[in-house]
Structures are given as structure tokens and as C-alpha cells.
C-alpha atoms as a PDB file:
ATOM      1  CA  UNK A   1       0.000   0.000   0.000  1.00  0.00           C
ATOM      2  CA  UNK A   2       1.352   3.218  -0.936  1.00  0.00           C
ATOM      3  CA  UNK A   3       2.073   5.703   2.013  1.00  0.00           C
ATOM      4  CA  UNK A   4      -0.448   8.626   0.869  1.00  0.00           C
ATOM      5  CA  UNK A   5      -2.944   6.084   0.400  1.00  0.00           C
ATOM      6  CA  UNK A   6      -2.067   4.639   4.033  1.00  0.00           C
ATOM      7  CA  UNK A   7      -2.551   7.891   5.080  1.00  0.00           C
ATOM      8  CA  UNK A   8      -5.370   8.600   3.822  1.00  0.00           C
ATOM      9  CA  UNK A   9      -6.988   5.913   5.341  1.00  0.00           C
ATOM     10  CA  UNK A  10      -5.765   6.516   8.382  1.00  0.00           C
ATOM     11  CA  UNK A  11      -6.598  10.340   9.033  1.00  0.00           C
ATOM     12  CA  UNK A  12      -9.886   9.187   7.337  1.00  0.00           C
ATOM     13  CA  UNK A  13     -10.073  12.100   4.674  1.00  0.00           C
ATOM     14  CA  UNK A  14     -13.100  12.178   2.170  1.00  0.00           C
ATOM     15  CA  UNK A  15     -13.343  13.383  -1.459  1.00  0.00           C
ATOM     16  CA  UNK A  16     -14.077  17.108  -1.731  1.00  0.00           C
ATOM     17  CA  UNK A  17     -17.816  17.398  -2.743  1.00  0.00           C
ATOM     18  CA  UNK A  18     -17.867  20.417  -4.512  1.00  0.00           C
ATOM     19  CA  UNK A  19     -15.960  24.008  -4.431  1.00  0.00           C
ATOM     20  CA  UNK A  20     -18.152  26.699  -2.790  1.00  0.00           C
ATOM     21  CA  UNK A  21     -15.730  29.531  -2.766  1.00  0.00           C
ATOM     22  CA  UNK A  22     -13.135  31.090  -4.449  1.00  0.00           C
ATOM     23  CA  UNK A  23     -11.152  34.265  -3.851  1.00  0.00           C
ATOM     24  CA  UNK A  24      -7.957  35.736  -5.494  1.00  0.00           C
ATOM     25  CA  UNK A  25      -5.686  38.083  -3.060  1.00  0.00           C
ATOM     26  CA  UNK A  26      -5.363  41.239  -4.957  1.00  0.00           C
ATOM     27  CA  UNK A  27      -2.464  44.349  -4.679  1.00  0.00           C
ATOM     28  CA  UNK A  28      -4.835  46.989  -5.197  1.00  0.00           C
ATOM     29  CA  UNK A  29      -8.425  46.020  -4.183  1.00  0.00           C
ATOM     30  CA  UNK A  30     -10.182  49.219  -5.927  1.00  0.00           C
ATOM     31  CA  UNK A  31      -8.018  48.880  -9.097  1.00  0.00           C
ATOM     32  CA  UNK A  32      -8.951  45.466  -9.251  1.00  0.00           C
ATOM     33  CA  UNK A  33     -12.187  46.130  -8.518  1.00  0.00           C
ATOM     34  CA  UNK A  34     -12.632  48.426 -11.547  1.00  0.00           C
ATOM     35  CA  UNK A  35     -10.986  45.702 -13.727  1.00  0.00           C
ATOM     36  CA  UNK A  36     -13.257  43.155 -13.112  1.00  0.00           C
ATOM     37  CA  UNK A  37     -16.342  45.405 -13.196  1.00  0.00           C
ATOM     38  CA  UNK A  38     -15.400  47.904 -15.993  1.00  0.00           C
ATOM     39  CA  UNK A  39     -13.351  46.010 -18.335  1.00  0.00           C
ATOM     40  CA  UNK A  40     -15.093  42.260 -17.824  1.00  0.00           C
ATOM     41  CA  UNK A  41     -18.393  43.032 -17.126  1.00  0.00           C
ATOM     42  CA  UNK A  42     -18.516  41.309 -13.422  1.00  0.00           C
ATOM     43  CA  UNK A  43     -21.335  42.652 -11.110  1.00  0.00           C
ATOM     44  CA  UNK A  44     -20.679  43.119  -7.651  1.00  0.00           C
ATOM     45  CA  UNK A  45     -23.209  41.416  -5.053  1.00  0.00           C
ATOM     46  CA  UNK A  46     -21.736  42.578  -1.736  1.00  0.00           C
ATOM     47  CA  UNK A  47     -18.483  44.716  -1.019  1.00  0.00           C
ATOM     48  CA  UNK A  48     -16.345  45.297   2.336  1.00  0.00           C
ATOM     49  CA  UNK A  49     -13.166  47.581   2.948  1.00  0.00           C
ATOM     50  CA  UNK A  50     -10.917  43.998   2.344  1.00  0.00           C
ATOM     51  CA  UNK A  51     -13.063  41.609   0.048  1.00  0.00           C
ATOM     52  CA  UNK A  52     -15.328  42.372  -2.836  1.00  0.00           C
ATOM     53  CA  UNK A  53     -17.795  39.345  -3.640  1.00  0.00           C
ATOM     54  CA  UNK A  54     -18.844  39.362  -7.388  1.00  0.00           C
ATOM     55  CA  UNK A  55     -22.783  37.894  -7.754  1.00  0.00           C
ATOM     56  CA  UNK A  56     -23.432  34.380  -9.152  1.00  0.00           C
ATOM     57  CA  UNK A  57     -25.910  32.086  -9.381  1.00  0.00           C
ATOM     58  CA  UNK A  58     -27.093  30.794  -5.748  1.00  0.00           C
ATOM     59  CA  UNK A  59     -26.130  26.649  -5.273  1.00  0.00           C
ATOM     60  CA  UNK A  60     -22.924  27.503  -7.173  1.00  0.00           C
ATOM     61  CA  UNK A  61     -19.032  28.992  -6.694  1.00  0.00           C
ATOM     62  CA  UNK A  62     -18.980  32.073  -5.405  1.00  0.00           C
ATOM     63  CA  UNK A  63     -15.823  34.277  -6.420  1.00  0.00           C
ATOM     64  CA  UNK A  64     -14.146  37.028  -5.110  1.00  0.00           C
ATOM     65  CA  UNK A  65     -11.135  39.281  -4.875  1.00  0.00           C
ATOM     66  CA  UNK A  66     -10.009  40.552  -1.689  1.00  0.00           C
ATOM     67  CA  UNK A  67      -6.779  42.129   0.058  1.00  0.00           C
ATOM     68  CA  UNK A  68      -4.056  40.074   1.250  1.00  0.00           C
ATOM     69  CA  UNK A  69      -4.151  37.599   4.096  1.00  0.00           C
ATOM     70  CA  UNK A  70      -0.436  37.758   4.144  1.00  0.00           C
ATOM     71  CA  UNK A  71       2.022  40.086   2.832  1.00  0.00           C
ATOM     72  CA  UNK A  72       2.948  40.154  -1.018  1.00  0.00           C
ATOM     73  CA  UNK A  73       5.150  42.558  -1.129  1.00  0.00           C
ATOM     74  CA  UNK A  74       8.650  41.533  -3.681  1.00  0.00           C
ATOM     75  CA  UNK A  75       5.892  38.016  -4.198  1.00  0.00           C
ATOM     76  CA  UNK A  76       4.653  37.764  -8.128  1.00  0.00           C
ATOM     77  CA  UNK A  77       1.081  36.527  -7.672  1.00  0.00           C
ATOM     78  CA  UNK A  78      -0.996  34.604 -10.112  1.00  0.00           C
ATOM     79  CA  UNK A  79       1.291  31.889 -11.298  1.00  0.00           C
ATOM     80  CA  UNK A  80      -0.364  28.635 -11.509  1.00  0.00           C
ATOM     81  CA  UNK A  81      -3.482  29.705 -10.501  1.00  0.00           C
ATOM     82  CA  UNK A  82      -6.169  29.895 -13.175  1.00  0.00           C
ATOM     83  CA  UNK A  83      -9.956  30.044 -12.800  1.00  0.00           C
ATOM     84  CA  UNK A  84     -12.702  28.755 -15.557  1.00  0.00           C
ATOM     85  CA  UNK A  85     -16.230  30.748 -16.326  1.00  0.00           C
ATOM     86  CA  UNK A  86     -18.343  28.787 -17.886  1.00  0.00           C
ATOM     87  CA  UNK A  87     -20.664  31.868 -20.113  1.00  0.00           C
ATOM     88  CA  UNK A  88     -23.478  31.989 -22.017  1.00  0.00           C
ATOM     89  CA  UNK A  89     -22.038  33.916 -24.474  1.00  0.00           C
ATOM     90  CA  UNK A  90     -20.423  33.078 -27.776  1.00  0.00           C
ATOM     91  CA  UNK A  91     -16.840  33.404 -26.663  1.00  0.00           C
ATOM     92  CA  UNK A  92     -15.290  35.201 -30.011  1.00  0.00           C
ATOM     93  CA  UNK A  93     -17.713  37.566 -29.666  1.00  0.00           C
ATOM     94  CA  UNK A  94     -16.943  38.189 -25.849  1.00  0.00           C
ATOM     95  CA  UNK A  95     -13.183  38.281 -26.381  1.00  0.00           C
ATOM     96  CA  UNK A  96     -13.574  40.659 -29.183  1.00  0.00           C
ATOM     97  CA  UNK A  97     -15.490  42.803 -26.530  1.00  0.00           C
ATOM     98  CA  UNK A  98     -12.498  42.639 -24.039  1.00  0.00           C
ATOM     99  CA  UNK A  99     -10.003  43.509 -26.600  1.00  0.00           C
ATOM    100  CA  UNK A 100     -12.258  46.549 -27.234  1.00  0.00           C
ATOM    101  CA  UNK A 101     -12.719  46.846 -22.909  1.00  0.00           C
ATOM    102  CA  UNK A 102      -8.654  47.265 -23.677  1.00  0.00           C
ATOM    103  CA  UNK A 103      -8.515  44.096 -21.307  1.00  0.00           C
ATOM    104  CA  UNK A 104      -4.914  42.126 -23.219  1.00  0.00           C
ATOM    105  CA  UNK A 105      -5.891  38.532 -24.044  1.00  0.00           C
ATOM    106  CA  UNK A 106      -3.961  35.549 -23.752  1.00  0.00           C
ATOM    107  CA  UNK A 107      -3.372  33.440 -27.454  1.00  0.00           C
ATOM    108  CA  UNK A 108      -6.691  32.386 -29.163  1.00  0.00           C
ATOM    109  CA  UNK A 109      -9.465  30.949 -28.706  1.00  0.00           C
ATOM    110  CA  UNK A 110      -9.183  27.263 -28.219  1.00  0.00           C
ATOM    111  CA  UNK A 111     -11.040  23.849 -28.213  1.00  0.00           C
ATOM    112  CA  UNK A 112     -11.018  22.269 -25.034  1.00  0.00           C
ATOM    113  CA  UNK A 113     -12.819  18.709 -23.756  1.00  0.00           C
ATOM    114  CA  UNK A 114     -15.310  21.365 -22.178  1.00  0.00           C
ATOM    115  CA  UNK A 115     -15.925  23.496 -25.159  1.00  0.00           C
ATOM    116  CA  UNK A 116     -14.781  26.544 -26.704  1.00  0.00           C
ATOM    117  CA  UNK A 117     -12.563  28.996 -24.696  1.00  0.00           C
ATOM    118  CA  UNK A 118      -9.689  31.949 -24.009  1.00  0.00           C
ATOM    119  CA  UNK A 119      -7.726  33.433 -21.060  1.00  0.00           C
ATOM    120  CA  UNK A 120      -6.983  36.483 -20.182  1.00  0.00           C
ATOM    121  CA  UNK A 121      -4.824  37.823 -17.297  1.00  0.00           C
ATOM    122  CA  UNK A 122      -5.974  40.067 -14.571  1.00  0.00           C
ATOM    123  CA  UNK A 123      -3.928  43.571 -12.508  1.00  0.00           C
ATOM    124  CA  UNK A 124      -1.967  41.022 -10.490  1.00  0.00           C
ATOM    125  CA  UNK A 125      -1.637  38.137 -13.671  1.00  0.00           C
ATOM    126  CA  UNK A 126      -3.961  35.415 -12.570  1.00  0.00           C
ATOM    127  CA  UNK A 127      -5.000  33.740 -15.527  1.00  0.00           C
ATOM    128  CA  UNK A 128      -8.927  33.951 -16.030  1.00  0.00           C
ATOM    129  CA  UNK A 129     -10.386  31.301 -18.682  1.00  0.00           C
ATOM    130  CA  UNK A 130     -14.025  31.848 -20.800  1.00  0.00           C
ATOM    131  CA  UNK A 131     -15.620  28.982 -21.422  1.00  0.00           C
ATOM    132  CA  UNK A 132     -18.480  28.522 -24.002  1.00  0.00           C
ATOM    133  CA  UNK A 133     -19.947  24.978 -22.872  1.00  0.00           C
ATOM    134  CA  UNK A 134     -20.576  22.596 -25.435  1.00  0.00           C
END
């Protein structure tokens, strides 16, 4: 027996059920804010001087940016983090409205096993993926 699955059975862990929340730690909070809001079309659902909770549809993920938990000064955030939205929207369409937003996408837009889909980066360069669902 292999010793993480020998530890696994000993501290008894389960399999996650879902992911309920999500939130990225941000340099500049109101700058970030405005990004998310002004360039990607994001609407806010409740706000606080250190988090800013973006609305979604209740029984799912809810996302949000907030101020740091720790410091990040001299730290480069967003590598290997990267965060799907699944959209309603054809996604050339909505990356053609970024690019016009002036938000800087990331390569084109792709096939995945999930559908059809692009990145773009955020202020602090987490890597933000649109996903039109098959």
C-alpha cells in the first residue's frame, strides 16, 4: 500500500464534494475592482473595505477578490493559478469585446474537452479562462 494512500486511510479524509468559494488576493483592491467590473463586465453582489464578492448564481461557486491575508510585497502573484467561467455567451464575440474593454488577451481561442474557450490575465496576472460549454 502506498504511504499517501495509508494515510489517507488513516486520518480518514473524504473526497471534496464540490468548491463553494473562491477568492484571489489582490495588490490593489479598488483597481482590481474596476478591472473586473469595468473592463469584464462582473457585477458586484456585496463589497467590504478587504473583500469584494462578485454575484453568481445561488447553489454555485462564489468568487471574489479581496486584500491580502499575508504580505505580497517583492511576491509575483498569479502563477499557476487559473480560474474557468463557464458563459453563455459566444466566446469570439466576448473576447472581441475585451479587446475593445482594452482588457490584453492571452493566445486564441481554443477547443477544449469542455468546449470553446480563451484566457486572459488580470492587474496582479492570474489567468482567467471563458468557457463557451458545449
Amino acid at each position: 500500500m502506498s504511504r499517501i494512500l495509508y494515510l489517507q486511510q488513516q486520518l480518514n479524509i473524504h473526497k471534496m464534494r464540490e468548491l463553494t468559494f473562491a477568492s484571489l488576493q489582490v495588490k490593489n483592491l479598488e483597481a482590481s475592482k474596476d478591472f473586473y467590473t469595468q473592463k469584464l463586465g462582473f457585477e458586484i453582489g456585496d463589497t467590504n473595505p478587504q473583500a469584494c464578492v462578485f454575484k453568481y448564481n445561488q447553489g454555485q461557486a462564489s468568487f471574489a477578490i479581496r486584500t491580502p491575508l499575508e504580505p505580497i510585497e517583492g511576491k509575483e502573484l498569479g502563477i499557476g493559478v487559473a480560474l474557468w467561467f463557464a458563459v453563455n455567451e459566444n466566446v469570439d464575440e466576448l473576447k472581441e469585446t475585451f479587446i475593445a474593454n482594452g482588457v490584453t488577451t492571452a493566445g486564441a481561442v481554443m477547443e477544449t474537452p469542455f468546449g470553446r474557450a480563451f484566457h486572459v490575465k488580470d492587474l496582479d496576472g492570474y489567468k482567467l479562462t471563458f468557457l463557451e460549454t458545449k
